[in-house]
Protein backbone atom coordinates (compact mmCIF):
# COMPACT_ATOMS: atom_id res chain seq x y z
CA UNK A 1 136.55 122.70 155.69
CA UNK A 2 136.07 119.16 154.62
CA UNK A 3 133.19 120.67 152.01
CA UNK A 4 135.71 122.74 150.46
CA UNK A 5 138.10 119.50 150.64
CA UNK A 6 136.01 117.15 148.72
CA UNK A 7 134.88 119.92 146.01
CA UNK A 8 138.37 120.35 145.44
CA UNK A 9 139.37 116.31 145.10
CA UNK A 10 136.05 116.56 143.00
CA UNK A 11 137.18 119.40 140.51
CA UNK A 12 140.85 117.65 140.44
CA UNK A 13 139.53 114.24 139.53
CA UNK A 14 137.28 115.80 136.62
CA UNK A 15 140.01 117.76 135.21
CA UNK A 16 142.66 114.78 135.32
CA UNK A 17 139.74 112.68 133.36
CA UNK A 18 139.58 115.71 130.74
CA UNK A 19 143.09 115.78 130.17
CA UNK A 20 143.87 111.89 130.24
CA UNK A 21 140.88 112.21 127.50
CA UNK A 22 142.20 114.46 125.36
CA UNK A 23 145.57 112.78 124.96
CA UNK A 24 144.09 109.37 123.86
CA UNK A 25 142.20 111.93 121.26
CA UNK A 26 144.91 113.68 120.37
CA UNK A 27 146.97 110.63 120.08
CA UNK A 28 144.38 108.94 117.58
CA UNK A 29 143.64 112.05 115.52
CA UNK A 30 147.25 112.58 115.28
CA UNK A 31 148.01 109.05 114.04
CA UNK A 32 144.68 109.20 111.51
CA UNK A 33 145.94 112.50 109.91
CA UNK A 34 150.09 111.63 109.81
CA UNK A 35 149.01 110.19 105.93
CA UNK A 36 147.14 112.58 104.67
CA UNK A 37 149.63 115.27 106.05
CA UNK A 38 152.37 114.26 104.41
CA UNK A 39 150.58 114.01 101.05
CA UNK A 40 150.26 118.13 101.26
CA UNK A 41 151.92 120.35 99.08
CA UNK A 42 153.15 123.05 100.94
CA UNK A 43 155.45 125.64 99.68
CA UNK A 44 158.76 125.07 101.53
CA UNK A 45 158.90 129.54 101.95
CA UNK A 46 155.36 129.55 103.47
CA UNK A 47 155.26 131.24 106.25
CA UNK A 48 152.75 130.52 109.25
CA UNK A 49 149.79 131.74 108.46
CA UNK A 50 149.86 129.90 104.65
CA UNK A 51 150.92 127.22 106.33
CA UNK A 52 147.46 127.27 108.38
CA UNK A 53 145.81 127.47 105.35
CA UNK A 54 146.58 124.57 103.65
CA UNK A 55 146.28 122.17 106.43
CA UNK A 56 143.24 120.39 108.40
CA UNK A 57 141.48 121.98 111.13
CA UNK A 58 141.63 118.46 112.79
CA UNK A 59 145.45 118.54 113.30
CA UNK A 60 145.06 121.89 114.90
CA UNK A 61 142.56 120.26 117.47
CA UNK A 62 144.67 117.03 117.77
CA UNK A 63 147.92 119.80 118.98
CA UNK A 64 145.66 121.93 121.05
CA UNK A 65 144.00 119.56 123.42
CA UNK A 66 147.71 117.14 123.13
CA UNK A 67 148.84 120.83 124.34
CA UNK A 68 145.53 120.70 127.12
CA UNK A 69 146.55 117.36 128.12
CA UNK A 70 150.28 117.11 128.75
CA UNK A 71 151.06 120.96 129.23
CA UNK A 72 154.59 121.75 128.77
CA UNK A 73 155.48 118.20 128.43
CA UNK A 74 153.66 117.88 125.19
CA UNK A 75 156.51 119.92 123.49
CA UNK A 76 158.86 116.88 122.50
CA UNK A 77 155.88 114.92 121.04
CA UNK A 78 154.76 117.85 119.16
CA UNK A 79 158.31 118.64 117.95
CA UNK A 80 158.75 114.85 116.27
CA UNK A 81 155.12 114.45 115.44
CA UNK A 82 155.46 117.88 113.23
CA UNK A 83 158.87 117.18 111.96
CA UNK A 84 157.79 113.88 110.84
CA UNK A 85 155.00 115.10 109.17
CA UNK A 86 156.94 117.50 107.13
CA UNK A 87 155.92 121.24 108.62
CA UNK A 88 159.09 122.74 110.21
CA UNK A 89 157.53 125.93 110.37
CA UNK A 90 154.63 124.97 112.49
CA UNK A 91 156.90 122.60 114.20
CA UNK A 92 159.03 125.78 115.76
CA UNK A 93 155.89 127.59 116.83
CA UNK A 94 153.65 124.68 118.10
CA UNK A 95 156.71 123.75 120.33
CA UNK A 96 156.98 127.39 121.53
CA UNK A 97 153.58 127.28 122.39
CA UNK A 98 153.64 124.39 123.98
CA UNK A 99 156.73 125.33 126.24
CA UNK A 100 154.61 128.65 127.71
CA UNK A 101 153.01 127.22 130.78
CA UNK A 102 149.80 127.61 131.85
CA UNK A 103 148.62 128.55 128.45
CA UNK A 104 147.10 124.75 127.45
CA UNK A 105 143.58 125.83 128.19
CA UNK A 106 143.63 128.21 125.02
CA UNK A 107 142.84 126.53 121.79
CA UNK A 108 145.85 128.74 119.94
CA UNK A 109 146.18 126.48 117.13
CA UNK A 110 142.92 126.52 116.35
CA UNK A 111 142.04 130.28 116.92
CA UNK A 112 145.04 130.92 114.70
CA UNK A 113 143.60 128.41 111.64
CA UNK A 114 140.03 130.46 112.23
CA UNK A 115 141.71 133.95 111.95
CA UNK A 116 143.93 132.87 108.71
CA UNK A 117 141.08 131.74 106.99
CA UNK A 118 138.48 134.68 107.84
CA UNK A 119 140.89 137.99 108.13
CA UNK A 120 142.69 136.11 104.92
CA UNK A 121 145.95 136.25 106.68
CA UNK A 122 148.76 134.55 104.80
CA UNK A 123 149.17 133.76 100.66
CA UNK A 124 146.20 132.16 99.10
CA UNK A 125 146.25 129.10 97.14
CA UNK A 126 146.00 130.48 93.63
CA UNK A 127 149.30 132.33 94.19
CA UNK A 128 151.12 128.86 94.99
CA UNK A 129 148.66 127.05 91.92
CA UNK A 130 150.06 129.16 89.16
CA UNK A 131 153.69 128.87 89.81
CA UNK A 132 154.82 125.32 87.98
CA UNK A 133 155.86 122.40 90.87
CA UNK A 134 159.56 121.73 90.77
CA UNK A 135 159.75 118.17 89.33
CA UNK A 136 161.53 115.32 92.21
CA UNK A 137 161.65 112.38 89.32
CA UNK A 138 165.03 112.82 87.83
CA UNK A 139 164.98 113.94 83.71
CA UNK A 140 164.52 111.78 81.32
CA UNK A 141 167.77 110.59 79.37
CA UNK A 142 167.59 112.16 75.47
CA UNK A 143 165.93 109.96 72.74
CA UNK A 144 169.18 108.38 70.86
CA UNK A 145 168.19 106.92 67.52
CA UNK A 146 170.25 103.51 67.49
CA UNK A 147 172.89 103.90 64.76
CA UNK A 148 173.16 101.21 62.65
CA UNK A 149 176.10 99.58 60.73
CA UNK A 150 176.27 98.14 57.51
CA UNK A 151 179.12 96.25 56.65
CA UNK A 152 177.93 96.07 52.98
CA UNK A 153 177.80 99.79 52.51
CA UNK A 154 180.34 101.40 49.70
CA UNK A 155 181.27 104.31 51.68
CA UNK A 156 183.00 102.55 54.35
């Protein structure tokens, strides 16, 4: 009895040093990438699959082991840490996910960014490259040419 005991405080210990682990990682990967995602140029229609396409496989890892780490209670952090970044639609899924208990020891972020890239689920780039960027810098005023006044002129 005391064998089974101590295996057991054994495998508990080991699997509270993985998880305290992979929040400190998760915390610094998500804190490196927060930059860089913001500087993407998503398509605010994409849906979630074009979504995984256009950003890192690191963020995925940072929200799956977050997810391994903190199990259901990784849901608010996720929900701020996406919103913040800008992806709404991941946002709604990744806190979904994360709400599902028992389900942190499957990497679904990152088995979802493999499958959109190899079955070529979602829109490619080139569909989003042709279509012309909406400007955000407001329009230029029109070109006036200053009109000028001469007092000295006979048809006045």
């Amino acid at each position: 009895m005391d064998t089974f005991i101590e295996t057991f405080r054994g495998l508990f210990t080991v699997l509270l040093i993985a998880m305290a682990l992979s929040v400190v990682l998760a915390s610094i990967g998500l804190v490196a990438l927060a930059r860089s995602i913001r500087r993407l140029r998503i398509p605010p229609e994409a849906d979630f699959f074009t979504t995984m396409r256009y950003i890192p496989l690191g963020l995925l890892i940072a929200l799956d082991l977050l997810d391994f780490g903190l199990d259901i209670f990784s849901a608010p952090i996720i929900w701020i840490a996406l919103d913040r970044m800008g992806l709404p639609n991941l946002r709604n899924k990744a806190t979904i996910e994360a709400l599902i208990p028992l389900t942190n020891v499957i990497p679904t972020f990152t088995v979802s960014w493999f499958a959109a890239r190899l079955l070529n689920l979602g829109d490619p780039y080139w569909l989003y490259e042709r279509e012309p960027w909406p400007e955000r810098q407001p329009r230029p005023l029109p070109h006036r040419t200053p009109r000028i006044i001469d007092m000295d002129d006979p048809r006045r």
